[in-house]
Protein backbone atom coordinates (compact mmCIF):
# COMPACT_ATOMS: atom_id res chain seq x y z
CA UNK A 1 67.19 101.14 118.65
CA UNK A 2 67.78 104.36 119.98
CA UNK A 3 68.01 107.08 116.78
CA UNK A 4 70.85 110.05 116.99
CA UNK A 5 71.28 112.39 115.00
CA UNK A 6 74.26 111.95 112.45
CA UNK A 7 77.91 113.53 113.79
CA UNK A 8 77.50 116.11 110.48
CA UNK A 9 74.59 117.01 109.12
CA UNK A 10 73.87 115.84 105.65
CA UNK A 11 72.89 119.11 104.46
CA UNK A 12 76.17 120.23 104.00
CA UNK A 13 76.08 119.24 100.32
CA UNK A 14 79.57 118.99 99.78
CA UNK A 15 80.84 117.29 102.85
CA UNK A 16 82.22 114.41 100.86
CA UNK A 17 84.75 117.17 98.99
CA UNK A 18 85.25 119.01 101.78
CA UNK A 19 86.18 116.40 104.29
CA UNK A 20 85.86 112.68 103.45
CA UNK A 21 86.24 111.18 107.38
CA UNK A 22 83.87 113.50 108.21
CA UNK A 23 81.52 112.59 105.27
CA UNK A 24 82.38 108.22 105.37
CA UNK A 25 81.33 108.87 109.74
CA UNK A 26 78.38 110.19 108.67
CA UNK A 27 77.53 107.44 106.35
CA UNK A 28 78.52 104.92 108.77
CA UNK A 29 76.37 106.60 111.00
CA UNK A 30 73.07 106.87 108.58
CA UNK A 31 73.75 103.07 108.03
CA UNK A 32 73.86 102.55 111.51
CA UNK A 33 70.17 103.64 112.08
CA UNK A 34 68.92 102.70 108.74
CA UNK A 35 68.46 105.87 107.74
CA UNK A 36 68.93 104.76 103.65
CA UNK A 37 66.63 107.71 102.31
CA UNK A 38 69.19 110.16 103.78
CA UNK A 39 72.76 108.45 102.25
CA UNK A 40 74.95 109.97 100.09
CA UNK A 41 74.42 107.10 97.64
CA UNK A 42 76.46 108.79 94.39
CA UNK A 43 79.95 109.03 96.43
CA UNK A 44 78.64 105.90 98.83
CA UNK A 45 78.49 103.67 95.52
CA UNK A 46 82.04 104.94 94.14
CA UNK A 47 83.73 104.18 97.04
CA UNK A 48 82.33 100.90 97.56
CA UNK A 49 83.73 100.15 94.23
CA UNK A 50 87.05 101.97 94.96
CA UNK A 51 87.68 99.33 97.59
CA UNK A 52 87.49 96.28 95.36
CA UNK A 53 89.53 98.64 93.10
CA UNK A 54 92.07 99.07 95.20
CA UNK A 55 92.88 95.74 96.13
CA UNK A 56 92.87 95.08 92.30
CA UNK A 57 95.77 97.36 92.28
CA UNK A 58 97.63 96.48 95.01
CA UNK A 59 97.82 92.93 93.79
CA UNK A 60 98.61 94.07 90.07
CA UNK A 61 101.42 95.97 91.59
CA UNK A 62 102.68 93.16 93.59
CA UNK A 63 102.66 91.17 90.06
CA UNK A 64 104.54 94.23 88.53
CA UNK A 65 107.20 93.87 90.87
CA UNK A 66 107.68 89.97 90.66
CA UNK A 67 107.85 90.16 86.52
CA UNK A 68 110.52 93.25 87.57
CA UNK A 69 112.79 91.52 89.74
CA UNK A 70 112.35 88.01 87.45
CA UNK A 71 112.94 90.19 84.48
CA UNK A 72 116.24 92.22 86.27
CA UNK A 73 117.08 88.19 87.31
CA UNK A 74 117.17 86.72 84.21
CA UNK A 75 119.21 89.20 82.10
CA UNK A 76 121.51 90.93 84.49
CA UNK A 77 122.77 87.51 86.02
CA UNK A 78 126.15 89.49 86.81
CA UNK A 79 123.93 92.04 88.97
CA UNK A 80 122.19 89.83 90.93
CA UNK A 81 121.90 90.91 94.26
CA UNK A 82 120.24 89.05 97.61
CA UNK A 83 117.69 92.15 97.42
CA UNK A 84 116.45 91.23 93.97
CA UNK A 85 116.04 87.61 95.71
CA UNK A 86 113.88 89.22 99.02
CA UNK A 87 111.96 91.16 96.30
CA UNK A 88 110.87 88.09 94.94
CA UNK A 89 109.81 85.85 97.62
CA UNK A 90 107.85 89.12 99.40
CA UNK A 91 106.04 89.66 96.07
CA UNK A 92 105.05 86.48 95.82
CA UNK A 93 103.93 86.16 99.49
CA UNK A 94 102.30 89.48 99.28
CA UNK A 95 100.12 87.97 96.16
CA UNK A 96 99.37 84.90 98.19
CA UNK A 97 98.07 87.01 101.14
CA UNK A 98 95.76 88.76 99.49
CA UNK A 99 94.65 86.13 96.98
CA UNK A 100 93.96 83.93 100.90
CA UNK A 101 92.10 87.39 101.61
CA UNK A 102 90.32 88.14 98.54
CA UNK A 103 89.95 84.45 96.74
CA UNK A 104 88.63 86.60 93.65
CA UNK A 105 91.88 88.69 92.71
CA UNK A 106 93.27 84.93 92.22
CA UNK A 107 90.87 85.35 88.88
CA UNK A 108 91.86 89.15 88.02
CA UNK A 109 95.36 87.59 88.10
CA UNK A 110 94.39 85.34 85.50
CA UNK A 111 92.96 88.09 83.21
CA UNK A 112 94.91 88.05 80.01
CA UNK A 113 94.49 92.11 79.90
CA UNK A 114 95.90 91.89 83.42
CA UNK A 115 98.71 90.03 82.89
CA UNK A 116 99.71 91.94 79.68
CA UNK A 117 99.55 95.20 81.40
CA UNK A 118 101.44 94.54 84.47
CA UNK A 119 104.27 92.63 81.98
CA UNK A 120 104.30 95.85 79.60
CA UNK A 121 104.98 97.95 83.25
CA UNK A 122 107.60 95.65 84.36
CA UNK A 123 109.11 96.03 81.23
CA UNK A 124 109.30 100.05 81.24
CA UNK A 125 110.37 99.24 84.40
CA UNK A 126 113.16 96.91 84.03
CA UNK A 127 114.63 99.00 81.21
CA UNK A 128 114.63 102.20 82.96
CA UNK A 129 116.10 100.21 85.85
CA UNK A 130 118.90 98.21 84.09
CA UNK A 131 119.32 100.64 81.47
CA UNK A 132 118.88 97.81 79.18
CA UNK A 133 116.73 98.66 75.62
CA UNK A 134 113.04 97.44 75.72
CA UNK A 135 114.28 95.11 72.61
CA UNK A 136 116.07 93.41 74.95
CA UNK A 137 112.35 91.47 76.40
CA UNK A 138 110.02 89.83 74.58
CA UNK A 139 107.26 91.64 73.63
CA UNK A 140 105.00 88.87 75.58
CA UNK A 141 105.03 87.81 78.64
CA UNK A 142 107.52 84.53 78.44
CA UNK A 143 106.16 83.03 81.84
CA UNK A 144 102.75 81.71 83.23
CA UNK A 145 101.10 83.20 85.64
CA UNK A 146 101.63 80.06 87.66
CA UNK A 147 105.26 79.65 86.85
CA UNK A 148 106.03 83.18 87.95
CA UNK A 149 104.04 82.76 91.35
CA UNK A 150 105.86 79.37 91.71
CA UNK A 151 108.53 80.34 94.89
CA UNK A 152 111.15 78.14 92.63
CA UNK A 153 110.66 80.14 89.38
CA UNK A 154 113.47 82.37 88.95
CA UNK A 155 115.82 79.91 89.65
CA UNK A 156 115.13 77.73 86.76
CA UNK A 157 114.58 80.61 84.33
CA UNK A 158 118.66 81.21 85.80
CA UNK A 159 119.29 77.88 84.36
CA UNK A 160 117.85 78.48 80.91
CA UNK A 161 119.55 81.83 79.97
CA UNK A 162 123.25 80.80 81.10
């Protein structure tokens, strides 16, 4: 394997702060040719964990919207809109497409810390959207995870509050 030098050179200490594609080519690069002794392993280990963090967000916020829109749903039935509807079936779908892609968030989804968190957010949500008072929502989360991912959901929690 032919050896290059890397595109920056690693002893600008502070490449990572001063300019991260710059810093992640060189890493790349370093990996590359095996070059392990000379990685930035501090920032290289953070940002390996940022990715698995991220996706851990991006599905909790995904969940946060689905408890919103079930939440706006259920006690505004006189406000209900086709949008609050869309909301709903692309949260769910965008859950299901990264659960296919990640088959581990489908157990961060089941966390019961998880779960209450991204409830207590819909909630501040839902009240700052509908104006309704926080009292107005339980103060747990009234659905299952697998009721609320269920693409039928909302319409039966329609039939049991009219």
């Amino acid at each position: 394997m032919t050896r290059t030098k890397p595109i920056y050179s690693s002893s600008h200490s502070n490449l990572y702060d001063r300019d991260f594609v710059a810093w992640s080519d060189e890493q790349a690069l370093l990996l590359e040719q095996e070059r392990f002794s000379e990685l930035d392993l501090i920032h290289l280990i953070e940002e390996v964990r940022d990715l698995g963090r991220r996706e851990r967000d991006a599905i909790e916020s995904q969940l946060e919207r689905l408890l919103l829109h079930i939440l706006k749903w259920q006690y505004q039935p006189s406000k209900r809109t086709s949008s609050w509807e869309i909301s709903i079936k692309d949260a769910r779908k965008q859950i299901r497409r990264l659960i296919e892609k990640y088959p581990v968030l489908a157990k961060h989804l089941e966390n019961e810390n998880t779960n209450y968190l991204c409830y207590k957010h819909a909630i501040e949500d839902a009240t700052d959207e509908t104006g309704l008072s926080e009292n107005t929502f339980p103060l747990e989360c009234p659905y299952s995870l697998e009721q609320v991912l269920n693409s039928s959901f909302f319409l039966e929690a329609t039939a049991e509050i009219e």
